[in-house]
PDB file of N, CA and C in Angstrom:
ATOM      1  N   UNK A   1       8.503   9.926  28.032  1.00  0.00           N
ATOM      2  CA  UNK A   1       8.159   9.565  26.692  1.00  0.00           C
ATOM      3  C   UNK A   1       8.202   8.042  26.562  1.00  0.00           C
ATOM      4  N   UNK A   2       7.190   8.073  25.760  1.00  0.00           N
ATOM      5  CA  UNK A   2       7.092   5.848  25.320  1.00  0.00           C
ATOM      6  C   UNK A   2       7.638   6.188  23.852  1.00  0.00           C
ATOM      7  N   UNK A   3       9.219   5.216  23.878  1.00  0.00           N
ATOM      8  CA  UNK A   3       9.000   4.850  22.352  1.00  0.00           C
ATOM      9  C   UNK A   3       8.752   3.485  22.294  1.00  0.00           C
ATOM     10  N   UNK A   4       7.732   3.690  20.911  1.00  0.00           N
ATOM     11  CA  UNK A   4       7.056   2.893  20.588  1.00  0.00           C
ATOM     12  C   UNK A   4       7.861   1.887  19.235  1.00  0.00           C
ATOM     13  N   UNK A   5       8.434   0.679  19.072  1.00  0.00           N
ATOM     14  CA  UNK A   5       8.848  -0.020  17.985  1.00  0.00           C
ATOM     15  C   UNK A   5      10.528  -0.213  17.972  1.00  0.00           C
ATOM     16  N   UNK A   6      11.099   0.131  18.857  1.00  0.00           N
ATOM     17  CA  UNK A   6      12.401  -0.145  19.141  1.00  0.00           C
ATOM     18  C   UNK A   6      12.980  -1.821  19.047  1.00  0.00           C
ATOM     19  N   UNK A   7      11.810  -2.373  20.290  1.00  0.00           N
ATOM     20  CA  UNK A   7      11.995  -3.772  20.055  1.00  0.00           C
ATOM     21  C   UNK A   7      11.281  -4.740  18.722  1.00  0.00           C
ATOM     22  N   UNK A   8      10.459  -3.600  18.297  1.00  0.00           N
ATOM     23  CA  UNK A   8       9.598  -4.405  17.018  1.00  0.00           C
ATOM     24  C   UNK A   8      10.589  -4.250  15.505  1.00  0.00           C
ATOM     25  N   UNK A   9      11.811  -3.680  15.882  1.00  0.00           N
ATOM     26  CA  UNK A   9      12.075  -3.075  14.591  1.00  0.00           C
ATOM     27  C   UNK A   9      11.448  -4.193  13.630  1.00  0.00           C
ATOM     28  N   UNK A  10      11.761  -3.686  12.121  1.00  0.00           N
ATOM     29  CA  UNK A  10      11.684  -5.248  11.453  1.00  0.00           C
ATOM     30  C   UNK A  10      10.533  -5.070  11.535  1.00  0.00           C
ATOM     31  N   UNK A  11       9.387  -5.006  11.901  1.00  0.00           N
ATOM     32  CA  UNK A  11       8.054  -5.428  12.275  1.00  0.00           C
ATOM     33  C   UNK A  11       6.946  -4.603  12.265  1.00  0.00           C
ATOM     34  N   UNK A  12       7.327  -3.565  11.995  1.00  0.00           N
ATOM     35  CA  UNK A  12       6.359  -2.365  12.461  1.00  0.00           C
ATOM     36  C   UNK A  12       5.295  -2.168  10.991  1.00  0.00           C
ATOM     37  N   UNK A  13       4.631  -3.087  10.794  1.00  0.00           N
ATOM     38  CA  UNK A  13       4.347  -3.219   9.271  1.00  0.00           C
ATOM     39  C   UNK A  13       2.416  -2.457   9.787  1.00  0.00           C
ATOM     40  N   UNK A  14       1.721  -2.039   8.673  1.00  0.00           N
ATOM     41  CA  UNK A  14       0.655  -1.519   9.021  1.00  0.00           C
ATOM     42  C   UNK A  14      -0.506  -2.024   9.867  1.00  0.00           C
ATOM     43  N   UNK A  15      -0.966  -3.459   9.517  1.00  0.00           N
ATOM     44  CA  UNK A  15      -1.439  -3.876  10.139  1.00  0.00           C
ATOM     45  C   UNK A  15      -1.437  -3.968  11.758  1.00  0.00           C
ATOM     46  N   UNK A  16      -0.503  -4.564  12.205  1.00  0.00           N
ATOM     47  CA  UNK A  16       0.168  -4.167  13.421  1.00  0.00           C
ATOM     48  C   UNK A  16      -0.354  -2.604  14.538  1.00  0.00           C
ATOM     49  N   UNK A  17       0.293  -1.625  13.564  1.00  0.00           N
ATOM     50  CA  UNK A  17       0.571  -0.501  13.862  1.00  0.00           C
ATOM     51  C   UNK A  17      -1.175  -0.229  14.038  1.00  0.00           C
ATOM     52  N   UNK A  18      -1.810  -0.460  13.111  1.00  0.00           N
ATOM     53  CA  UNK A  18      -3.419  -0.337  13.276  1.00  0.00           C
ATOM     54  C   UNK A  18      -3.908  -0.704  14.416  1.00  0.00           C
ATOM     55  N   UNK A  19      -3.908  -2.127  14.877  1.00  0.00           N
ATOM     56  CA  UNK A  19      -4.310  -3.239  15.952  1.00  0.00           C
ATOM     57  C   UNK A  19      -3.896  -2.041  17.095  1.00  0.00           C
ATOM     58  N   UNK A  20      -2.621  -1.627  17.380  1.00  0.00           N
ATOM     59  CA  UNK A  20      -1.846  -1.769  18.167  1.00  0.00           C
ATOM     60  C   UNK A  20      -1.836   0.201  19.142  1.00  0.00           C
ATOM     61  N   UNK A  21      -2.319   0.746  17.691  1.00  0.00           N
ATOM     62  CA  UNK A  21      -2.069   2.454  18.113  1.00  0.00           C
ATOM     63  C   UNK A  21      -2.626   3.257  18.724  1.00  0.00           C
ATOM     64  N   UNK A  22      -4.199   2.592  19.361  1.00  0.00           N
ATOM     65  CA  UNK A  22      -5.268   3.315  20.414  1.00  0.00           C
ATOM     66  C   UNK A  22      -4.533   2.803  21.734  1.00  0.00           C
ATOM     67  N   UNK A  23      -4.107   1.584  21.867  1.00  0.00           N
ATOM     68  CA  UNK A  23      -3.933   1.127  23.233  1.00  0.00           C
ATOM     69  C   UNK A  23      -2.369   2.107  23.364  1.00  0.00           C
ATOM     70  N   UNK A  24      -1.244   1.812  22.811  1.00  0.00           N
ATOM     71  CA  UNK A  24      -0.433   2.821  22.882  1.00  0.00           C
ATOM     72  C   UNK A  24      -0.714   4.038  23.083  1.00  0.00           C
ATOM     73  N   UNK A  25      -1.144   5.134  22.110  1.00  0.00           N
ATOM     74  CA  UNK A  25      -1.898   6.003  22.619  1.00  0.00           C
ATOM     75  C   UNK A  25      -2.426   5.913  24.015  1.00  0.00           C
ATOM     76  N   UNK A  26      -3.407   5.464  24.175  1.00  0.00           N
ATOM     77  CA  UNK A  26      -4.114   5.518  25.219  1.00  0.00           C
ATOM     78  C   UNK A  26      -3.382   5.462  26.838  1.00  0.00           C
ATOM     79  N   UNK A  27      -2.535   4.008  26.490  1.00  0.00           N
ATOM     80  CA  UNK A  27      -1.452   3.935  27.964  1.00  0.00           C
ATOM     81  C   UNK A  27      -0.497   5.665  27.866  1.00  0.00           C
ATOM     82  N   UNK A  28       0.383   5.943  27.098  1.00  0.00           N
ATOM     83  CA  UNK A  28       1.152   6.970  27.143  1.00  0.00           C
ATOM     84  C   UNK A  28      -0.008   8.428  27.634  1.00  0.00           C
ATOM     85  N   UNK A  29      -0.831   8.609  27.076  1.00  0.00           N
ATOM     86  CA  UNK A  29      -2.294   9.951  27.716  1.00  0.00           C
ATOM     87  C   UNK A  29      -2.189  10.126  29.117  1.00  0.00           C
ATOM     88  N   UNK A  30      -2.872   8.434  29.163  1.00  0.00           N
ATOM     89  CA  UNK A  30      -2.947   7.680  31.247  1.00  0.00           C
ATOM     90  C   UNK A  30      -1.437   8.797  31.730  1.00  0.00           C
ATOM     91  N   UNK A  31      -0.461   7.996  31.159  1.00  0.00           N
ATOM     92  CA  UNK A  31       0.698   8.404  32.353  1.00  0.00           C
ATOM     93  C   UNK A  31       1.268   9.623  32.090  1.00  0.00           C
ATOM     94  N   UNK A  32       0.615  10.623  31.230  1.00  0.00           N
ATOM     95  CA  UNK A  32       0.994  11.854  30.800  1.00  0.00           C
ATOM     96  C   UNK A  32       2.541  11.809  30.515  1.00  0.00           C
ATOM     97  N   UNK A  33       2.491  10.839  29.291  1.00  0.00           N
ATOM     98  CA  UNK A  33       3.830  10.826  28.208  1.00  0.00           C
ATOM     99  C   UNK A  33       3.647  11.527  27.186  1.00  0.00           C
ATOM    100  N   UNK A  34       4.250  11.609  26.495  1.00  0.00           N
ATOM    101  CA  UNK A  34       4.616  11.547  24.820  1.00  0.00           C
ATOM    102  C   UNK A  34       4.833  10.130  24.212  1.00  0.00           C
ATOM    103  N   UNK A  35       4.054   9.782  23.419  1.00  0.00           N
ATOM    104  CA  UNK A  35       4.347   8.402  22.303  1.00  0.00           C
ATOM    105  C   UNK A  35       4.855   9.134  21.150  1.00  0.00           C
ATOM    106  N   UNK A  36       6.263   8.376  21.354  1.00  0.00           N
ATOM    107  CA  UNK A  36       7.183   8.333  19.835  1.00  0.00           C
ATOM    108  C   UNK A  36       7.386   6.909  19.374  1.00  0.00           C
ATOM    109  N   UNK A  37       6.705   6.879  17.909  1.00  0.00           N
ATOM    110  CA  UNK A  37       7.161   5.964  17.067  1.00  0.00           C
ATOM    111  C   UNK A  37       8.259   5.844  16.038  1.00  0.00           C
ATOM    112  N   UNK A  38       8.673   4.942  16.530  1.00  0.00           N
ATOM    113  CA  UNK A  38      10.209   4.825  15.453  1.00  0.00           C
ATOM    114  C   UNK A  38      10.038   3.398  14.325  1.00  0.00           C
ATOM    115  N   UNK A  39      10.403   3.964  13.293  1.00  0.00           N
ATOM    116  CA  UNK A  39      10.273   3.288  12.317  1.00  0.00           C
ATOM    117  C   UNK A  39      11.701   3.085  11.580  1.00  0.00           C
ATOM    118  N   UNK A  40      12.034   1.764  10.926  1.00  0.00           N
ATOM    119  CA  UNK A  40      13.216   2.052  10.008  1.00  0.00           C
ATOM    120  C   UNK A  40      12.854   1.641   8.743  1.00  0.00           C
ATOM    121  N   UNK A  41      12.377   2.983   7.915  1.00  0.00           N
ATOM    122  CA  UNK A  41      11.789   2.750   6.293  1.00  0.00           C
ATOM    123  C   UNK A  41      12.845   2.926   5.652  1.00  0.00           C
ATOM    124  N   UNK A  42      12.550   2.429   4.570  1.00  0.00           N
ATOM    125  CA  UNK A  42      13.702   2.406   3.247  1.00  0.00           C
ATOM    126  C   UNK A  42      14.867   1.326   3.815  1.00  0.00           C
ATOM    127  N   UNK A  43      15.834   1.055   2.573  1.00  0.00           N
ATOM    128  CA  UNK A  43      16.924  -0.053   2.793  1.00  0.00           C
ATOM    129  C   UNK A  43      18.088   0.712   2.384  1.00  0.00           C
ATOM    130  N   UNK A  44      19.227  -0.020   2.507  1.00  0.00           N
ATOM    131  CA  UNK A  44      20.595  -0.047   1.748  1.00  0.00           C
ATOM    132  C   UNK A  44      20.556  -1.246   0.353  1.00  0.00           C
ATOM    133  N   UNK A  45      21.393  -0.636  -0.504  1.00  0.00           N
ATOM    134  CA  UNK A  45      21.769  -2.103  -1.463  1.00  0.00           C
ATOM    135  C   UNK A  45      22.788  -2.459  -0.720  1.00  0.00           C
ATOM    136  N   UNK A  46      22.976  -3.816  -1.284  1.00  0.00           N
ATOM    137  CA  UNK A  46      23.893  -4.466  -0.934  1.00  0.00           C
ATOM    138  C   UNK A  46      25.089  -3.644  -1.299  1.00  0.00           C
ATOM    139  N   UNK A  47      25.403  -3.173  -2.349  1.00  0.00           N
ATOM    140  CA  UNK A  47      26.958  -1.831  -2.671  1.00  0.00           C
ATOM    141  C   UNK A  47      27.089  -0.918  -1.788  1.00  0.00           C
ATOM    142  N   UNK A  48      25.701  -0.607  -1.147  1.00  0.00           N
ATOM    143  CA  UNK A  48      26.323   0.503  -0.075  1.00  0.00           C
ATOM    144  C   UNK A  48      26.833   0.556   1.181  1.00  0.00           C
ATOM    145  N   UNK A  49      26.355  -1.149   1.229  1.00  0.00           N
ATOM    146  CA  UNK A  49      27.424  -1.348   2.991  1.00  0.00           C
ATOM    147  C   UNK A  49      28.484  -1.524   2.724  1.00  0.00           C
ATOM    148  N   UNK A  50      29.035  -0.510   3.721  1.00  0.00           N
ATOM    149  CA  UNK A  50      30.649  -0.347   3.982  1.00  0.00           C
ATOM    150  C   UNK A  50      31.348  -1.851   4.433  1.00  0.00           C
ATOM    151  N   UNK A  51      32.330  -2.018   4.253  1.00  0.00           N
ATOM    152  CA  UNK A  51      33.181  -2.851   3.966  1.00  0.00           C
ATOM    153  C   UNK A  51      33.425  -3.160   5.618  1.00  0.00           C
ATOM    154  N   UNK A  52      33.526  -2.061   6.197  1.00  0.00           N
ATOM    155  CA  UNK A  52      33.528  -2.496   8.026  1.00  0.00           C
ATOM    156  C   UNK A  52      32.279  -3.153   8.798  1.00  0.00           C
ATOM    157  N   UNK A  53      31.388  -2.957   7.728  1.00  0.00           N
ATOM    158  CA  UNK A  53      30.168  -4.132   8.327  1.00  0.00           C
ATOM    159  C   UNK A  53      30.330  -5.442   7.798  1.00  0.00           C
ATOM    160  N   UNK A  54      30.978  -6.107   8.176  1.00  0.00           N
ATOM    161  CA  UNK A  54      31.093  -7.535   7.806  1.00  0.00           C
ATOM    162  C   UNK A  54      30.087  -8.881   8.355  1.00  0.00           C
ATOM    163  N   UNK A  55      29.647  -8.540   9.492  1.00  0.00           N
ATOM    164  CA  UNK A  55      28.258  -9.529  10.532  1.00  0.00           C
ATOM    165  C   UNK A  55      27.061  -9.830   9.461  1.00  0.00           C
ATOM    166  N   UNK A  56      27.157 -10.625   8.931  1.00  0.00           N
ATOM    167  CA  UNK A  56      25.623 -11.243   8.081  1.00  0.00           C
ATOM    168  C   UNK A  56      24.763 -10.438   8.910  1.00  0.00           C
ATOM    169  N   UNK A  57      24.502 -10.717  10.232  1.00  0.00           N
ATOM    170  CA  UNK A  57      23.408 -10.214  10.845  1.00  0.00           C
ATOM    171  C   UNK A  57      23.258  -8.439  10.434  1.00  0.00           C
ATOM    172  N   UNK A  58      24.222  -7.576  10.851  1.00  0.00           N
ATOM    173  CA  UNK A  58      24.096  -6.154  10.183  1.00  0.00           C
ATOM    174  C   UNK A  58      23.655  -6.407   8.853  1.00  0.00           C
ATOM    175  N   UNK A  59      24.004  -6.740   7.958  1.00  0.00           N
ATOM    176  CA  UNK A  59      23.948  -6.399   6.555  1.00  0.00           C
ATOM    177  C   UNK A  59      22.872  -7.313   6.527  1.00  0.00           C
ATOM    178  N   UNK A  60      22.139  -7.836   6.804  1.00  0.00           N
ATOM    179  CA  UNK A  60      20.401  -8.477   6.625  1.00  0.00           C
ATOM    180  C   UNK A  60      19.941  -7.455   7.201  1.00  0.00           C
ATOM    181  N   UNK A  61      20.044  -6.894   8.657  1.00  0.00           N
ATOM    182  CA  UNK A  61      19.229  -5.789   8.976  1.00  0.00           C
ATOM    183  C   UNK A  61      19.538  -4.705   7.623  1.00  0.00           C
ATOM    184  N   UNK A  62      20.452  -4.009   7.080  1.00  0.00           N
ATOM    185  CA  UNK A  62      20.495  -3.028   6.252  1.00  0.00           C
ATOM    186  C   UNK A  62      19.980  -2.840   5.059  1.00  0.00           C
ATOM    187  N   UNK A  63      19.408  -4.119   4.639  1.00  0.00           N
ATOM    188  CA  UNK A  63      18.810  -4.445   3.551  1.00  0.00           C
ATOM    189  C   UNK A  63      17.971  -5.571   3.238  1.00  0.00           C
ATOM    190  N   UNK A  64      17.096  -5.552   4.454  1.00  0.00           N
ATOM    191  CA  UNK A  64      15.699  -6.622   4.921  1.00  0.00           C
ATOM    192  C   UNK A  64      14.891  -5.724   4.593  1.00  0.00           C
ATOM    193  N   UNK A  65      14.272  -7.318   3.906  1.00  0.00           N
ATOM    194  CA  UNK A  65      12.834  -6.730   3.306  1.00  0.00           C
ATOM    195  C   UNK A  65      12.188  -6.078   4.120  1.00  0.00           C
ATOM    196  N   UNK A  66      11.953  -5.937   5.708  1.00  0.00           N
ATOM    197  CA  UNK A  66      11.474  -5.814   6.550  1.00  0.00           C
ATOM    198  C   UNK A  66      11.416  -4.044   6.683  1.00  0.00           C
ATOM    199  N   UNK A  67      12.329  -3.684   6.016  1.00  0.00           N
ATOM    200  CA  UNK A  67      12.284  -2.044   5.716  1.00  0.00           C
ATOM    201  C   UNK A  67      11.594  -1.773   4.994  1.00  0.00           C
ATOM    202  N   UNK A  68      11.468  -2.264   3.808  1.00  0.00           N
ATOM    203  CA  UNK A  68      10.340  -1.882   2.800  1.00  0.00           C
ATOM    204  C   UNK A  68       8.772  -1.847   3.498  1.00  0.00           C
ATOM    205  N   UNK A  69       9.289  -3.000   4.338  1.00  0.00           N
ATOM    206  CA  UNK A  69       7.197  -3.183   4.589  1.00  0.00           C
ATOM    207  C   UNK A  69       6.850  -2.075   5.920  1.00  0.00           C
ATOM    208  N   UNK A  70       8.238  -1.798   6.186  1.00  0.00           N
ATOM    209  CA  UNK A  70       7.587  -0.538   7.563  1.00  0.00           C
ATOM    210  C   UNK A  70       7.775   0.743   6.748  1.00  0.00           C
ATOM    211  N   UNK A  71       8.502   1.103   5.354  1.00  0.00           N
ATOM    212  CA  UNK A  71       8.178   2.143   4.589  1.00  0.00           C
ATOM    213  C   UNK A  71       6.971   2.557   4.125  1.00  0.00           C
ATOM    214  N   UNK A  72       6.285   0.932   3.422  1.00  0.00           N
ATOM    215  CA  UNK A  72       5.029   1.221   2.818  1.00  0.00           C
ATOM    216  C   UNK A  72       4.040   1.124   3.947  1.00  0.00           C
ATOM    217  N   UNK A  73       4.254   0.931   5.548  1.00  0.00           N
ATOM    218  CA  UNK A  73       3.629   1.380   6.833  1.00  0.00           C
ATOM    219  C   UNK A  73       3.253   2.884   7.140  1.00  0.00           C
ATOM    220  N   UNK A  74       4.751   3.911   6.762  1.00  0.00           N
ATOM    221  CA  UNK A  74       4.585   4.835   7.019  1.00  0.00           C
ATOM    222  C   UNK A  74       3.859   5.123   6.182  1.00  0.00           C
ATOM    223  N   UNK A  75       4.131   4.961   5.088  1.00  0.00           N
ATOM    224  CA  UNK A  75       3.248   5.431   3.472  1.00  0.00           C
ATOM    225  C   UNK A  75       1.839   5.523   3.907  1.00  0.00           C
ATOM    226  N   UNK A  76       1.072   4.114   4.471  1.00  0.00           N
ATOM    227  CA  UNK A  76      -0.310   4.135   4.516  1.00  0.00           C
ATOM    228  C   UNK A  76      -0.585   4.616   5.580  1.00  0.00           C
ATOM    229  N   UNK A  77      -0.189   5.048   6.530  1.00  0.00           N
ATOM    230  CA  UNK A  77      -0.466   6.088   7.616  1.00  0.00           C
ATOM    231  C   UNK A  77      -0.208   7.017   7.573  1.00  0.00           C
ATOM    232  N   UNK A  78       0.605   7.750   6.788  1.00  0.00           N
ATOM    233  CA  UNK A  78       0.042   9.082   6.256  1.00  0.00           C
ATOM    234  C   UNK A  78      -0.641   9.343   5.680  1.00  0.00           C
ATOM    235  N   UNK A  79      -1.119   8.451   4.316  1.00  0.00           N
ATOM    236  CA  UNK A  79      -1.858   8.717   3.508  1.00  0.00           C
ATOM    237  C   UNK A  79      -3.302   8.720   4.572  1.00  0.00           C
ATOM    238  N   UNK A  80      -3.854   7.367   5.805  1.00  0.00           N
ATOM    239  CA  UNK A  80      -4.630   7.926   6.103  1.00  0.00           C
ATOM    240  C   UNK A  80      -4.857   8.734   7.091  1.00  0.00           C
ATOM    241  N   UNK A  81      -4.098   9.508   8.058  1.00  0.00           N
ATOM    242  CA  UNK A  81      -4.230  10.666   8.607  1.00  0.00           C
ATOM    243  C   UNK A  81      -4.435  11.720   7.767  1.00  0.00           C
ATOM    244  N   UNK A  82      -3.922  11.724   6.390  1.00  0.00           N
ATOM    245  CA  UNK A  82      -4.489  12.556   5.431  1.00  0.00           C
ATOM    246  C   UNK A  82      -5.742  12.579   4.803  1.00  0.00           C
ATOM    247  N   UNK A  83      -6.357  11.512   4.825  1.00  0.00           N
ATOM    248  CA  UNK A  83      -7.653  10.897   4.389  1.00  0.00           C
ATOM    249  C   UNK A  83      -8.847  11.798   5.480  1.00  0.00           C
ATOM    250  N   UNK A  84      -8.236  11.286   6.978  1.00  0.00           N
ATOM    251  CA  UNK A  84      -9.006  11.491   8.019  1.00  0.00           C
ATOM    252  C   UNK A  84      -9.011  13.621   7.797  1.00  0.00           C
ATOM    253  N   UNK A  85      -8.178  13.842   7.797  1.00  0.00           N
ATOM    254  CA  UNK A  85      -8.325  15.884   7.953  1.00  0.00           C
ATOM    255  C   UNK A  85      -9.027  16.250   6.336  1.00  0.00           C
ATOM    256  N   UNK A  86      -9.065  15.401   5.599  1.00  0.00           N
ATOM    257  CA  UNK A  86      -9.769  15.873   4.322  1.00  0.00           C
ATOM    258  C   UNK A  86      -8.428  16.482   3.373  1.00  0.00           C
ATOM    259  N   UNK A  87      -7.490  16.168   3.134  1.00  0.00           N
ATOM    260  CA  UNK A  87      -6.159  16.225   2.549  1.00  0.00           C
ATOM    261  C   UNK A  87      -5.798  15.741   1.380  1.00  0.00           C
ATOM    262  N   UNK A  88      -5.208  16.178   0.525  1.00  0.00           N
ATOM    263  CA  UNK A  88      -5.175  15.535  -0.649  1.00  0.00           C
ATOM    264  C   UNK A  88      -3.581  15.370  -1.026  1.00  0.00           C
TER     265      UNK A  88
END
């Protein structure tokens, strides 16, 4: 299996994922894989990190904007794989 966005976390925003999802596809087919994409949508507020995460760096990942924009990623790639089967 290829996962796909591990090192992109943060990043996996639609555009990207567009450019980027035939050639993925395509390499994982070649070597008779499975492509899994991992995404981290949605955030934490700032109230909900636990008190044992203290690292600026954790608590920017837990509540970077950067979640929102790979949420509204997944959002528009479902919506158009739904588009594409005739789905409403």
């Amino acid at each position: 299996m290829y996962l796909w966005g591990l090192i992109m976390s943060g990043h996996m925003d639609e555009k990207r994922i567009v450019k980027l999802f035939s050639a993925m596809e395509n390499k994982a087919e070649h070597d008779g894989r499975m492509l899994e994409i991992l995404f981290h949508p949605g955030r934490s507020s700032l109230e909900e990190i636990s008190k044992d995460v203290e690292q600026k760096d954790a608590i920017e990942f837990y509540i970077s904007e950067n979640r929102t924009i790979e949420k509204q990623a997944v959002y528009a790639l479902d919506l158009a794989q739904k588009a594409r089967k005739g789905e409403r």
